[in-house]
C-alpha atoms as a PDB file:
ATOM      1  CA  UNK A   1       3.332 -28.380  20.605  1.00  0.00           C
ATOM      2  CA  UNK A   2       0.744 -30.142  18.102  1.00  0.00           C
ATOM      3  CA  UNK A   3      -1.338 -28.087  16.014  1.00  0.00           C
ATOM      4  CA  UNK A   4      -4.467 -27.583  17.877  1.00  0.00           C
ATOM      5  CA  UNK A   5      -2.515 -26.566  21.139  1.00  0.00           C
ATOM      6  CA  UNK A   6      -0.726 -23.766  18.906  1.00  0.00           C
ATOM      7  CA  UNK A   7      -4.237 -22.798  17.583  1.00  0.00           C
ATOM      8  CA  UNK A   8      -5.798 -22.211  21.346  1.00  0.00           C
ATOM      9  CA  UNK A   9      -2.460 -20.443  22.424  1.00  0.00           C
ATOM     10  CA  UNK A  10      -2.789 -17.712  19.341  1.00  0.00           C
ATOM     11  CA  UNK A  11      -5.909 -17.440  20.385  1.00  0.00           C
ATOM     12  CA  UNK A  12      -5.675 -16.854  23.626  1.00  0.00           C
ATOM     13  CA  UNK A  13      -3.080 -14.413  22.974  1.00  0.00           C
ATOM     14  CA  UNK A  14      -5.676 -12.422  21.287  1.00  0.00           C
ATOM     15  CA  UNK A  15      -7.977 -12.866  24.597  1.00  0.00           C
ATOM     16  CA  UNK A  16      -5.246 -11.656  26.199  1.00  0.00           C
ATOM     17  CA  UNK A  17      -4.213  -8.416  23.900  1.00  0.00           C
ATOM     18  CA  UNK A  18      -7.957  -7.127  24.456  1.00  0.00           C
ATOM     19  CA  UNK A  19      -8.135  -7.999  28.019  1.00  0.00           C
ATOM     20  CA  UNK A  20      -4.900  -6.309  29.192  1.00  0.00           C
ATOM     21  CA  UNK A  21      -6.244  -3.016  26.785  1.00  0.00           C
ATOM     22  CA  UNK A  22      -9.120  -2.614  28.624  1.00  0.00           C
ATOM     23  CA  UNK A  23      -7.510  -2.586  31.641  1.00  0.00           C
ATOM     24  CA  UNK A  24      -5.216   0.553  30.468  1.00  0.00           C
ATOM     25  CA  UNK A  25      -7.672   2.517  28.386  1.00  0.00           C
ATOM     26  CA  UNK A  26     -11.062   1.685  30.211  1.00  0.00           C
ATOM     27  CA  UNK A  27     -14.323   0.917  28.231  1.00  0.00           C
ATOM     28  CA  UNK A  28     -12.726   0.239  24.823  1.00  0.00           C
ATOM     29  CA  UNK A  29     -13.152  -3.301  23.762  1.00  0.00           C
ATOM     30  CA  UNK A  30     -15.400  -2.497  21.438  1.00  0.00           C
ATOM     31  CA  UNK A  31     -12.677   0.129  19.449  1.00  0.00           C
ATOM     32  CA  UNK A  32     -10.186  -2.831  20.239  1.00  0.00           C
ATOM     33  CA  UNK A  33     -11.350  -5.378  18.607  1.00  0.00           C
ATOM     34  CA  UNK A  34     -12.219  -3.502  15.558  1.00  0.00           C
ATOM     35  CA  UNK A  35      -8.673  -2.296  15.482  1.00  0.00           C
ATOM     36  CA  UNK A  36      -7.407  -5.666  15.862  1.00  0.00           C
ATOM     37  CA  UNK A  37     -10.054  -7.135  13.345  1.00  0.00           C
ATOM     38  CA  UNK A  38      -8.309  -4.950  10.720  1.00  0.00           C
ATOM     39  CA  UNK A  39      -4.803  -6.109  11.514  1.00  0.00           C
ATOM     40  CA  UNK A  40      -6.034  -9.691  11.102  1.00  0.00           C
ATOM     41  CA  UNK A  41      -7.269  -8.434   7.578  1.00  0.00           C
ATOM     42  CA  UNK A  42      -3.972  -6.560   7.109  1.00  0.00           C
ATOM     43  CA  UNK A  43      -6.158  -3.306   6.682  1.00  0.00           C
ATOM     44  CA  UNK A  44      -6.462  -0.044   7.923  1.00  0.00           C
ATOM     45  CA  UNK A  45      -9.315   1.449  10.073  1.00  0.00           C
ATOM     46  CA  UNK A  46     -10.216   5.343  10.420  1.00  0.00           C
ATOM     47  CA  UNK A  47     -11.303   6.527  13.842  1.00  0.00           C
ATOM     48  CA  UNK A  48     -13.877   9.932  13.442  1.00  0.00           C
ATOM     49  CA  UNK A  49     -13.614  11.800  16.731  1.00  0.00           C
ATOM     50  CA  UNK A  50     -13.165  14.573  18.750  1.00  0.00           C
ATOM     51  CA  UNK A  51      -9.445  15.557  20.269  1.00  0.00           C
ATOM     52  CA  UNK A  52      -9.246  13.764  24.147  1.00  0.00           C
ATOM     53  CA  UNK A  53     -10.764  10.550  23.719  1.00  0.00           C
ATOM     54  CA  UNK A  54      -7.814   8.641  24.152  1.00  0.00           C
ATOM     55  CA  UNK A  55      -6.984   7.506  20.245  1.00  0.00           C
ATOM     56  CA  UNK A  56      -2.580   7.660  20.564  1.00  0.00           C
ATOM     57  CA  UNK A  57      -2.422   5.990  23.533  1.00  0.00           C
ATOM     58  CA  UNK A  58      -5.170   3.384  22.838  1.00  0.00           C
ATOM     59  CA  UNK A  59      -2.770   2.758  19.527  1.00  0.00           C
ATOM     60  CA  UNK A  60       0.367   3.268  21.320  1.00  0.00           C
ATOM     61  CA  UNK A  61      -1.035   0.148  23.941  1.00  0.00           C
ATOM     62  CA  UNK A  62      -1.369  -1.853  20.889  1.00  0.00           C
ATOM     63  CA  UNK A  63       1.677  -1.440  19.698  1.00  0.00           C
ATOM     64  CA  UNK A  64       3.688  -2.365  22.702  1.00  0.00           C
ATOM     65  CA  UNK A  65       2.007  -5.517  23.323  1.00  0.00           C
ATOM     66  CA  UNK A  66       2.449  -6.267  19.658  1.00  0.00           C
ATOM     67  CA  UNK A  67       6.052  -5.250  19.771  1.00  0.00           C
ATOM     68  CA  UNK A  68       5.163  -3.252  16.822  1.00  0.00           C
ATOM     69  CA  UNK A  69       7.179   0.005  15.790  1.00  0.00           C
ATOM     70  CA  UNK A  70       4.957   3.515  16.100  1.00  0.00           C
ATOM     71  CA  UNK A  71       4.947   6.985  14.876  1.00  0.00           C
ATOM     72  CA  UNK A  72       2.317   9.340  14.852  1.00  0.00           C
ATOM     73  CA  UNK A  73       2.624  12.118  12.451  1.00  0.00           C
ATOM     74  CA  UNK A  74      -0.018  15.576  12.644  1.00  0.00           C
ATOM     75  CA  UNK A  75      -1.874  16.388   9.369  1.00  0.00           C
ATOM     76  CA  UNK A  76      -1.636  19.759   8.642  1.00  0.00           C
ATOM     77  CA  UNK A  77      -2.556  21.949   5.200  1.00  0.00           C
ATOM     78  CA  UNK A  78       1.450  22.765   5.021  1.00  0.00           C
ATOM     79  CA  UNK A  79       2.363  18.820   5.512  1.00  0.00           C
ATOM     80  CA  UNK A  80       4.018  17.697   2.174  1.00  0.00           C
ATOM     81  CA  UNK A  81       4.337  14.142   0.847  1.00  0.00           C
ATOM     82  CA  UNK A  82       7.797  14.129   1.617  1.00  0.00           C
ATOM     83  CA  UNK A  83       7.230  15.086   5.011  1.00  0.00           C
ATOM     84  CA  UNK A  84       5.336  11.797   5.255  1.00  0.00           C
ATOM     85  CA  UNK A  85       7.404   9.303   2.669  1.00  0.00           C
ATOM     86  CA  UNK A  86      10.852  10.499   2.919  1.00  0.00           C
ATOM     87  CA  UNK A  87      13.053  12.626   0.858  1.00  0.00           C
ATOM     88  CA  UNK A  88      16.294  12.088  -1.401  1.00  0.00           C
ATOM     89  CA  UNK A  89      19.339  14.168  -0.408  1.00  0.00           C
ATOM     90  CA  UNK A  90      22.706  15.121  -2.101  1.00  0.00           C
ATOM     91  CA  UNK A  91      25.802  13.064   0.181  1.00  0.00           C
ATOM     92  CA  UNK A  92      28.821  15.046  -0.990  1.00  0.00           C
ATOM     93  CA  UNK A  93      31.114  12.354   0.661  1.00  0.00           C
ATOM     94  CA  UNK A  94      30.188   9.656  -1.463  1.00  0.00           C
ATOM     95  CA  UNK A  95      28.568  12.316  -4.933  1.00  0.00           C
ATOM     96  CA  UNK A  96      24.843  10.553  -4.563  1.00  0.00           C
ATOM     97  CA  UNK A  97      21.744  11.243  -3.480  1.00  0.00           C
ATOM     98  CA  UNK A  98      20.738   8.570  -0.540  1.00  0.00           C
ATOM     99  CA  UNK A  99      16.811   8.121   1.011  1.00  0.00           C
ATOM    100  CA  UNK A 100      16.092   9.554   4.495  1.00  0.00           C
ATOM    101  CA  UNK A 101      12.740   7.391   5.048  1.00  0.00           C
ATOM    102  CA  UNK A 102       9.747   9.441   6.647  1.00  0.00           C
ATOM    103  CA  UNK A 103       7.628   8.003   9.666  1.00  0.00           C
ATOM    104  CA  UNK A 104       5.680   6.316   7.725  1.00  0.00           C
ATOM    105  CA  UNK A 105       8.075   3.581   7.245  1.00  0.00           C
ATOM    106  CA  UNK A 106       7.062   1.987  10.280  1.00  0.00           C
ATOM    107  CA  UNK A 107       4.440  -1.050  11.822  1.00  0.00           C
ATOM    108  CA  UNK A 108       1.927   1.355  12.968  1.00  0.00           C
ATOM    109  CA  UNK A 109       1.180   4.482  11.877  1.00  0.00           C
ATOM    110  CA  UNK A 110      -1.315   7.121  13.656  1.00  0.00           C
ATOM    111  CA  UNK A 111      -2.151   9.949  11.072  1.00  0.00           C
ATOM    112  CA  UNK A 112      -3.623  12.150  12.801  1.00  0.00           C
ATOM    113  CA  UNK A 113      -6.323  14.825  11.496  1.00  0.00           C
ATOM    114  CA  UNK A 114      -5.761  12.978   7.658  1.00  0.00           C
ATOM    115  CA  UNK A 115      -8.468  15.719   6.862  1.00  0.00           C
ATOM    116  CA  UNK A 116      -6.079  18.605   7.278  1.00  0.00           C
ATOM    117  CA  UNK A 117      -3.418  17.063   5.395  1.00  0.00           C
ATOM    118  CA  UNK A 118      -3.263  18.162   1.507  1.00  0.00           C
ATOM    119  CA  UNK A 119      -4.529  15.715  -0.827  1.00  0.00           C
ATOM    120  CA  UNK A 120      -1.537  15.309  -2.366  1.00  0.00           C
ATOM    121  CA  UNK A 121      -0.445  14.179   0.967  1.00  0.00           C
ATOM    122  CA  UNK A 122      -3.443  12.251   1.412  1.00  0.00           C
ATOM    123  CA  UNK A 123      -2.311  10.645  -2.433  1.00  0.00           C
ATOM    124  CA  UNK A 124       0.883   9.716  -0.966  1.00  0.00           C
ATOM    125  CA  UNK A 125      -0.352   8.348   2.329  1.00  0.00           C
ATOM    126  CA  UNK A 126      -3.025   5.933   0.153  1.00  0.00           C
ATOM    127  CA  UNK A 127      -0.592   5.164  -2.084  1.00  0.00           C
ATOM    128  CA  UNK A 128       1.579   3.300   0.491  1.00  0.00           C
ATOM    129  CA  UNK A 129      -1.315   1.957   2.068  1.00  0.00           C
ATOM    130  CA  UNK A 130      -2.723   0.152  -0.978  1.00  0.00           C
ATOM    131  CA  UNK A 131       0.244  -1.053  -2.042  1.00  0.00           C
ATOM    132  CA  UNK A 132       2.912  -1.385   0.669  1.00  0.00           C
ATOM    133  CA  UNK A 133       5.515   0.941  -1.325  1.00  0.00           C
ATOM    134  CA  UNK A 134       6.246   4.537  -1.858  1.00  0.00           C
ATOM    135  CA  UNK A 135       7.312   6.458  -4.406  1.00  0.00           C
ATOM    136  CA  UNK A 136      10.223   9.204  -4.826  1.00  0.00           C
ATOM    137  CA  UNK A 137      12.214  10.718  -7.532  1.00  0.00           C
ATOM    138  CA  UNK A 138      11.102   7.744  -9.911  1.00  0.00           C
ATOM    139  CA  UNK A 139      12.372   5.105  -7.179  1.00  0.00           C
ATOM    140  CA  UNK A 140      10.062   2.619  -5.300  1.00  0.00           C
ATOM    141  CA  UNK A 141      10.816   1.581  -1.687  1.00  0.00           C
ATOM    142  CA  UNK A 142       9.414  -0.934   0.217  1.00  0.00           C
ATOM    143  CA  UNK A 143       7.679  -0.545   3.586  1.00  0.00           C
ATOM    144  CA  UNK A 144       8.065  -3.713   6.034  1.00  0.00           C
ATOM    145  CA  UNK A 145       5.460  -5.494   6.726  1.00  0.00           C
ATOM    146  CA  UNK A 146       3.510  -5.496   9.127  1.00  0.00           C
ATOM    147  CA  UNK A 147       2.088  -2.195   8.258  1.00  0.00           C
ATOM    148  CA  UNK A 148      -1.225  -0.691   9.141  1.00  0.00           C
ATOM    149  CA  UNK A 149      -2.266   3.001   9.327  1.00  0.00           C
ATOM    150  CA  UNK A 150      -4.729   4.246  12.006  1.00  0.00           C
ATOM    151  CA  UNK A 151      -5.725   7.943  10.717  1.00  0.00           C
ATOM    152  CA  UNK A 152      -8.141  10.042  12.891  1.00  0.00           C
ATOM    153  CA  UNK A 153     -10.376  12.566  11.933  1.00  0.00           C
ATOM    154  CA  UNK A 154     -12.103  15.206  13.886  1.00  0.00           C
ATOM    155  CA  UNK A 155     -15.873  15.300  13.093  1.00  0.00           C
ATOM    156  CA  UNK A 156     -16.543  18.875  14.653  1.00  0.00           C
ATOM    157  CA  UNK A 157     -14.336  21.112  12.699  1.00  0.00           C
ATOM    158  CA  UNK A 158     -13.961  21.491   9.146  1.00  0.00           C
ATOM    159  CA  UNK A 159     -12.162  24.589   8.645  1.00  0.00           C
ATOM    160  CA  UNK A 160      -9.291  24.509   6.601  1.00  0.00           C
ATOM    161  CA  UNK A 161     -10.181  20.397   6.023  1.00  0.00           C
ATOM    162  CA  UNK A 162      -9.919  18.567   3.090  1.00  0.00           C
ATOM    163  CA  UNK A 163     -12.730  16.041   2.729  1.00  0.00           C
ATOM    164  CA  UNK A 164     -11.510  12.412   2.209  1.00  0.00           C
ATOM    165  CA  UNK A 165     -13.455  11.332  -1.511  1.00  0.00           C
ATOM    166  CA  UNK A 166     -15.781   8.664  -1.334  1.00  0.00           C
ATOM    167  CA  UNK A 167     -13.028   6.778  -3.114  1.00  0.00           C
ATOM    168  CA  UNK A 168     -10.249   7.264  -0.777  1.00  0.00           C
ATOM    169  CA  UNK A 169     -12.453   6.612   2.092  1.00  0.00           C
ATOM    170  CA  UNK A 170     -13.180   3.039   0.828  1.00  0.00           C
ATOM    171  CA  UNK A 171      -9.355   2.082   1.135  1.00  0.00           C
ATOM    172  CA  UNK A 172     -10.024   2.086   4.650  1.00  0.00           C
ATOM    173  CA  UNK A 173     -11.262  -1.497   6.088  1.00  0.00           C
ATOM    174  CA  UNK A 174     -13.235   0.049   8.869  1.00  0.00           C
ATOM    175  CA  UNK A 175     -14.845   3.364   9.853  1.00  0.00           C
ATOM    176  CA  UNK A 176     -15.655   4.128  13.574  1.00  0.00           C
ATOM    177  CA  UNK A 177     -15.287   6.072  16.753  1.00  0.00           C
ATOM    178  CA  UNK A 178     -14.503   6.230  20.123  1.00  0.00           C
ATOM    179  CA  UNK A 179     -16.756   8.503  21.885  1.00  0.00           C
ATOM    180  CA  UNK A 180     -17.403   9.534  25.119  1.00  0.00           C
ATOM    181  CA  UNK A 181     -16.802   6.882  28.428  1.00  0.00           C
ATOM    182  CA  UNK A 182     -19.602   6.043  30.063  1.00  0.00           C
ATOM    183  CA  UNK A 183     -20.030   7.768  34.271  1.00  0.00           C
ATOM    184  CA  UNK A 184     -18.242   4.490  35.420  1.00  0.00           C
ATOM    185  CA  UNK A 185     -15.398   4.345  33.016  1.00  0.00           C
ATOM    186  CA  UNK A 186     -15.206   8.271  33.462  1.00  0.00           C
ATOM    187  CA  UNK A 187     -14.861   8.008  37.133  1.00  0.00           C
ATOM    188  CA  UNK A 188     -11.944   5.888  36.534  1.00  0.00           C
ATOM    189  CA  UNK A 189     -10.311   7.983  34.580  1.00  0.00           C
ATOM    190  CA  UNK A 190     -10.564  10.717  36.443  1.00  0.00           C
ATOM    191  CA  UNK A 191      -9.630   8.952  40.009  1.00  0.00           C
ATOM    192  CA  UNK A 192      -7.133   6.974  38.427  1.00  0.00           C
ATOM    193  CA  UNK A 193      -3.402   7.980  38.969  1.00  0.00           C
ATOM    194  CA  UNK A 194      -2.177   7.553  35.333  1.00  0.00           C
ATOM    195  CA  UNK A 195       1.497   5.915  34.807  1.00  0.00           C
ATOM    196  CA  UNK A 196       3.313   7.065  32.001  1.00  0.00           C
ATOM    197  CA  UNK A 197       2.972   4.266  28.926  1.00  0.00           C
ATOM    198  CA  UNK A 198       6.444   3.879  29.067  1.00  0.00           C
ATOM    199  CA  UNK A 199       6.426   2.875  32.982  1.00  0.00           C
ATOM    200  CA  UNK A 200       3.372   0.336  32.279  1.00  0.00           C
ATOM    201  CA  UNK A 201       4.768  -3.550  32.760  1.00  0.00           C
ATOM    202  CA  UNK A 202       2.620  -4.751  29.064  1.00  0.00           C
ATOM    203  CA  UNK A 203       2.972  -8.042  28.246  1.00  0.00           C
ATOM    204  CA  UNK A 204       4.611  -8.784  24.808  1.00  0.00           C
ATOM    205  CA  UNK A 205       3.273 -10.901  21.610  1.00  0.00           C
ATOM    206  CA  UNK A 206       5.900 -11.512  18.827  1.00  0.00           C
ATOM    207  CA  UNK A 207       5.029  -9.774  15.949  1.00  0.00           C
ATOM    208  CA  UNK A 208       5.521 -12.565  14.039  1.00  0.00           C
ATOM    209  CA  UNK A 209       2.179 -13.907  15.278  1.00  0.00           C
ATOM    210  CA  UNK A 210       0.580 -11.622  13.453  1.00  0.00           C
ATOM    211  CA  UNK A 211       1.570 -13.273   9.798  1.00  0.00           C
ATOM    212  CA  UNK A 212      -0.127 -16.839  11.497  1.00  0.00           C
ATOM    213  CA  UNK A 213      -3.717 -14.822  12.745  1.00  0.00           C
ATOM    214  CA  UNK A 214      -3.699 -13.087   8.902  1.00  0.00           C
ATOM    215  CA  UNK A 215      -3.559 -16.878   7.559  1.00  0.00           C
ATOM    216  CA  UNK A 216      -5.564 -18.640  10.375  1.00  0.00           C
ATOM    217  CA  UNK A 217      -8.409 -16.481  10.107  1.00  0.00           C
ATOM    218  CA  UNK A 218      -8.831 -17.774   6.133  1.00  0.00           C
ATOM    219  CA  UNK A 219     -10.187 -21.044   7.498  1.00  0.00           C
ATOM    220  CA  UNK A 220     -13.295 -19.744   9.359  1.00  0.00           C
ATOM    221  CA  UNK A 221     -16.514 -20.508   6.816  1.00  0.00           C
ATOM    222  CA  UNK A 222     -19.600 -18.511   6.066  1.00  0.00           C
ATOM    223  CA  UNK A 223     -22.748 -20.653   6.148  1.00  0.00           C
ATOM    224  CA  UNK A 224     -25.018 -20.848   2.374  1.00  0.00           C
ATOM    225  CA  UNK A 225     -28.067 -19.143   4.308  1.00  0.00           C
ATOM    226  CA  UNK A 226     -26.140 -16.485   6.128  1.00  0.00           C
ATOM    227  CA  UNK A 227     -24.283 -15.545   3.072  1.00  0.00           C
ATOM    228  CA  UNK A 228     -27.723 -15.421   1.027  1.00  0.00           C
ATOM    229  CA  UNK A 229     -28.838 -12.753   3.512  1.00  0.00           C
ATOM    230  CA  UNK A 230     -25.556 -10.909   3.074  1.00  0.00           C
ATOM    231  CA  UNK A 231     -25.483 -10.494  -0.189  1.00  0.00           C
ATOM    232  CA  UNK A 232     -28.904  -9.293   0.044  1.00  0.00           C
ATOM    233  CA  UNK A 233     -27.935  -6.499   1.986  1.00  0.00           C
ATOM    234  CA  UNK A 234     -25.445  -5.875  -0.024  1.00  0.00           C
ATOM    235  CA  UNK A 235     -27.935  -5.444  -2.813  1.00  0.00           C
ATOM    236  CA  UNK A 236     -30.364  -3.792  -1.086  1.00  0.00           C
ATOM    237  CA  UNK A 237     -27.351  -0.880  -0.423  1.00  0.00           C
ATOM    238  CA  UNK A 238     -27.584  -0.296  -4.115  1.00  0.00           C
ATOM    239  CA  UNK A 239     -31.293  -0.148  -5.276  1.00  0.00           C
ATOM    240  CA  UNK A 240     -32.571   1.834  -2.155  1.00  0.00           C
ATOM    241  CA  UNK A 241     -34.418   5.043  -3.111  1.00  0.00           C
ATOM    242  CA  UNK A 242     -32.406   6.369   0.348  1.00  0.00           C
ATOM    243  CA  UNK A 243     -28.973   6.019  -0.927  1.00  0.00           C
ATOM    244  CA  UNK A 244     -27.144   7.570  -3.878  1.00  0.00           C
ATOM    245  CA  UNK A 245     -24.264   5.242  -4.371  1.00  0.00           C
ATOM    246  CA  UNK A 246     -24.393   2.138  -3.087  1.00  0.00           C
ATOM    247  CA  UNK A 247     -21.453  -0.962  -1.925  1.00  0.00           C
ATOM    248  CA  UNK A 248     -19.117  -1.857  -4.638  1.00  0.00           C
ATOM    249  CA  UNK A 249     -18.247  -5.659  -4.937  1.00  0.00           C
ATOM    250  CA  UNK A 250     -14.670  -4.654  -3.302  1.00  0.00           C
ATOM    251  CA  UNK A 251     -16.616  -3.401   0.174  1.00  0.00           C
ATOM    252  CA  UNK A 252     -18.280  -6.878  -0.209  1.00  0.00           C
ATOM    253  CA  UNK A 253     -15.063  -8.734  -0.369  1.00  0.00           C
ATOM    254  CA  UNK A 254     -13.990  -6.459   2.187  1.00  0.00           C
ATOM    255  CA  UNK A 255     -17.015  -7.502   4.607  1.00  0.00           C
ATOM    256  CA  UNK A 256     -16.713 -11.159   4.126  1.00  0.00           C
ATOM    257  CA  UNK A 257     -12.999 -10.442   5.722  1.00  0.00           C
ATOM    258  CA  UNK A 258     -13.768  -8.756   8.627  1.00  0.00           C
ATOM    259  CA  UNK A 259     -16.553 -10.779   9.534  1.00  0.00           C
ATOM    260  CA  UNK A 260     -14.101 -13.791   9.511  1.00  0.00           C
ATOM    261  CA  UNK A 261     -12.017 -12.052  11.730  1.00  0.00           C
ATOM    262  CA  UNK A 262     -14.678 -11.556  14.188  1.00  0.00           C
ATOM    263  CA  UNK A 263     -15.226 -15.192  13.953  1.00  0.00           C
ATOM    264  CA  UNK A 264     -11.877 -16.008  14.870  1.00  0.00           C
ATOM    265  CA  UNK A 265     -11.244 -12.829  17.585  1.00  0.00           C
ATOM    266  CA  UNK A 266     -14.230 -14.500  19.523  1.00  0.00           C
ATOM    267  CA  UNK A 267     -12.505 -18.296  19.027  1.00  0.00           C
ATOM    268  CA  UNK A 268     -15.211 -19.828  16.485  1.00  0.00           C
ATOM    269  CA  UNK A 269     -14.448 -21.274  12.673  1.00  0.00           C
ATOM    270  CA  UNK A 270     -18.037 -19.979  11.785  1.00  0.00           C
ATOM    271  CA  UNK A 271     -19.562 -16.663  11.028  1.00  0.00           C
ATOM    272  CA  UNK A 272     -22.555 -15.935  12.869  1.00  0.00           C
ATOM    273  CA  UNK A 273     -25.286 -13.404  12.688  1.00  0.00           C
ATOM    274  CA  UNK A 274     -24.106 -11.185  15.655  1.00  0.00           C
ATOM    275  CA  UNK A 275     -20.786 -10.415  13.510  1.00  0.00           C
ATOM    276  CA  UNK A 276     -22.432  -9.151  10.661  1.00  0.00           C
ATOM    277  CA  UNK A 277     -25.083  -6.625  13.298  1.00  0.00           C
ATOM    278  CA  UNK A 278     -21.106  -5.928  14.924  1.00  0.00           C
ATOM    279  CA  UNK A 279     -19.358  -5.322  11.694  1.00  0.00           C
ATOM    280  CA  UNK A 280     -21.756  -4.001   8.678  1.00  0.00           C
ATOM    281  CA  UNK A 281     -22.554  -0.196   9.932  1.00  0.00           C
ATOM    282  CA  UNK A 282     -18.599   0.025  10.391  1.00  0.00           C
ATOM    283  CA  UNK A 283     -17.564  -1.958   7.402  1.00  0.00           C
ATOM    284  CA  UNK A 284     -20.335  -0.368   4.933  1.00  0.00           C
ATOM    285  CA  UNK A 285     -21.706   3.092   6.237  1.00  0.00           C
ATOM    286  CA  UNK A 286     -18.036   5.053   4.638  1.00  0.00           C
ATOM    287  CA  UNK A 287     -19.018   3.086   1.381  1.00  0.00           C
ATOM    288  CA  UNK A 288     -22.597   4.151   0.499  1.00  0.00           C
ATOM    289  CA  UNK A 289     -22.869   8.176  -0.479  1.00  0.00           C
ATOM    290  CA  UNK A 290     -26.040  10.060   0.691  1.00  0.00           C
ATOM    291  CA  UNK A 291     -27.260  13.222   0.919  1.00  0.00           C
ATOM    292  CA  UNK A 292     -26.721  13.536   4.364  1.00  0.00           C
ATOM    293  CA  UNK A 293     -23.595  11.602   6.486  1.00  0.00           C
ATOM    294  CA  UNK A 294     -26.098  11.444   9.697  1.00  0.00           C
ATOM    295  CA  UNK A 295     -28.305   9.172   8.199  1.00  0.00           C
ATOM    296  CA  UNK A 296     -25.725   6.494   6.691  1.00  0.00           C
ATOM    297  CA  UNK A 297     -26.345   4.565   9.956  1.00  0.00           C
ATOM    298  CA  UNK A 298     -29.828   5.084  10.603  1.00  0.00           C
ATOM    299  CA  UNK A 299     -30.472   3.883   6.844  1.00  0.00           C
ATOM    300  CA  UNK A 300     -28.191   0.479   7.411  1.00  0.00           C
ATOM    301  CA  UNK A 301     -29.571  -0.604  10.498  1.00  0.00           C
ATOM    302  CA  UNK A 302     -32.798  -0.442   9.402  1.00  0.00           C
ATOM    303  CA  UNK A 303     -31.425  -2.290   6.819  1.00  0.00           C
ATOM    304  CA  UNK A 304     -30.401  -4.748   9.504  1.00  0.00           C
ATOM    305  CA  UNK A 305     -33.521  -5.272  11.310  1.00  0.00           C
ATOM    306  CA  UNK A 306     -35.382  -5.683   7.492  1.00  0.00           C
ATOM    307  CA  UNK A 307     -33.164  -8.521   6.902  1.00  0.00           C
ATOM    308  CA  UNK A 308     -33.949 -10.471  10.018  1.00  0.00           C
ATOM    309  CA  UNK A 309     -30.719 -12.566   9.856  1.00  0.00           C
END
């Protein structure tokens, strides 16, 4: 198979991986493709949203067809870093101490409710997701890649939370939600007589096709103009009277990424206009601090329309 051929089949494998999603967790392409945009960009994406809309099995779905390992662990205020890395313990046969790996050494990992979880444990979790690793009694371990963390958080109730900082939220490639399905898709779900995920006949991508979409992705361009207009956004985000702390040069980089990924998700080598009015309220709106959350989006898309990209 020549190069180009290759190219149309990982592609279409991509087509494929959104098409058979929708058909098991019903009106959420949109969710998809972000997800899958920040496994492209071997980053992480946080999903803000009430309990019931679906998140664990919509990652679980992912997962299989990606023949990716999953775990799902609960944040809770009692949930230590070990609970979540691993621990050392004492082997009397053989007088050492040998590493019991935690969940999170695994492809995909749901963290769910990161908001309850200490931030110590939140420390830990970041660590490994900035850098691949953990840390325990003064020894480093590795974490196979691929590895991407989906964490959830539940926008309704905030007793006994801990806030994410504006700095930890920014190690996250993409902020969104779910939300509620629309009558038609909620009529389905109701009617619908639900197979257990493990019953389901998914097809199967080699996981190994992920390492070619994270490097065939770095060929799509970014026209002069378009990227003009970006980076006046970008500055815009940090000398408007609305917003307290605007984008740092990182959530810039971290833009140009995603937006490439978009490009190549919907099978072009070029970034267009309707990827950045897709991607910049979820790429950017966890990145600027106001006074109030509520308005993060209503002050970047009227950014947006301003810009007239």
């Amino acid at each position: 198979m020549d190069k180009s051929s290759n190219l149309e089949k990982l592609r279409k494998d991509i087509q494929s991986l959104l098409d058979t999603v929708e058909q098991v967790m019903f009106g959420m392409s949109h969710v998809t493709k972000l997800i899958i945009i920040a496994i492209i960009c071997n980053d992480h994406i946080l999903l803000e949203d009430v309990p019931g809309t679906g998140k664990t099995k919509l990652t679980k779905t992912i997962a299989r067809i990606l023949d990716l390992n999953f775990k799902r662990i609960q944040g809770t205020p009692d949930l230590l870093p070990g609970d979540l890395t691993g621990i050392n313990i004492y082997d009397q046969t053989k007088n050492e101490f040998r590493f019991i790996p935690g969940p999170i050494f695994t492809n995909i990992l749901l963290f769910d409710e990161i908001n309850r979880a200490s931030p110590k444990t939140q420390s830990a979790l970041l660590q490994a997701m900035e850098e691949c690793q953990v840390s325990a009694d003064n020894l480093t371990y590795k974490i196979e890649k691929p590895f991407f963390v989906i964490a959830t958080q539940n926008p309704v109730e905030y007793l006994g939370t801990y806030p994410l900082p504006q700095a930890q939220l920014d190690r996250f490639l993409i902020k969104t939600k779910i939300g509620y399905p629309n009558e038609e898709n909620e009529r389905k779900i109701m009617l619908e007589d639900a197979a257990d995920l493990e019953d389901l006949k998914l097809p199967k991508l080699h996981k190994d096709t992920i390492e070619i979409w994270q490097k065939e992705y770095r060929n799509v361009y970014i026209k002069d103009d378009l990227v003009d207009k970006i980076i006046s956004l970008v500055k815009k985000t940090r000398e408007s009277d609305l917003i307290d702390l605007g984008v740092s040069p990182r959530a810039t980089k971290k833009l140009t990424k995603a937006l490439k990924a978009s490009a190549y998700i919907h099978d072009r080598d070029f970034v267009t206009k309707d990827d950045v009015y897709d991607l910049f309220l979820p790429v950017m709106a966890h990145r600027i601090f106001t006074s109030e959350d509520a308005d993060k989006p209503v002050i970047l898309e009227r950014m947006l329309q301003e810009a007239n990209i």
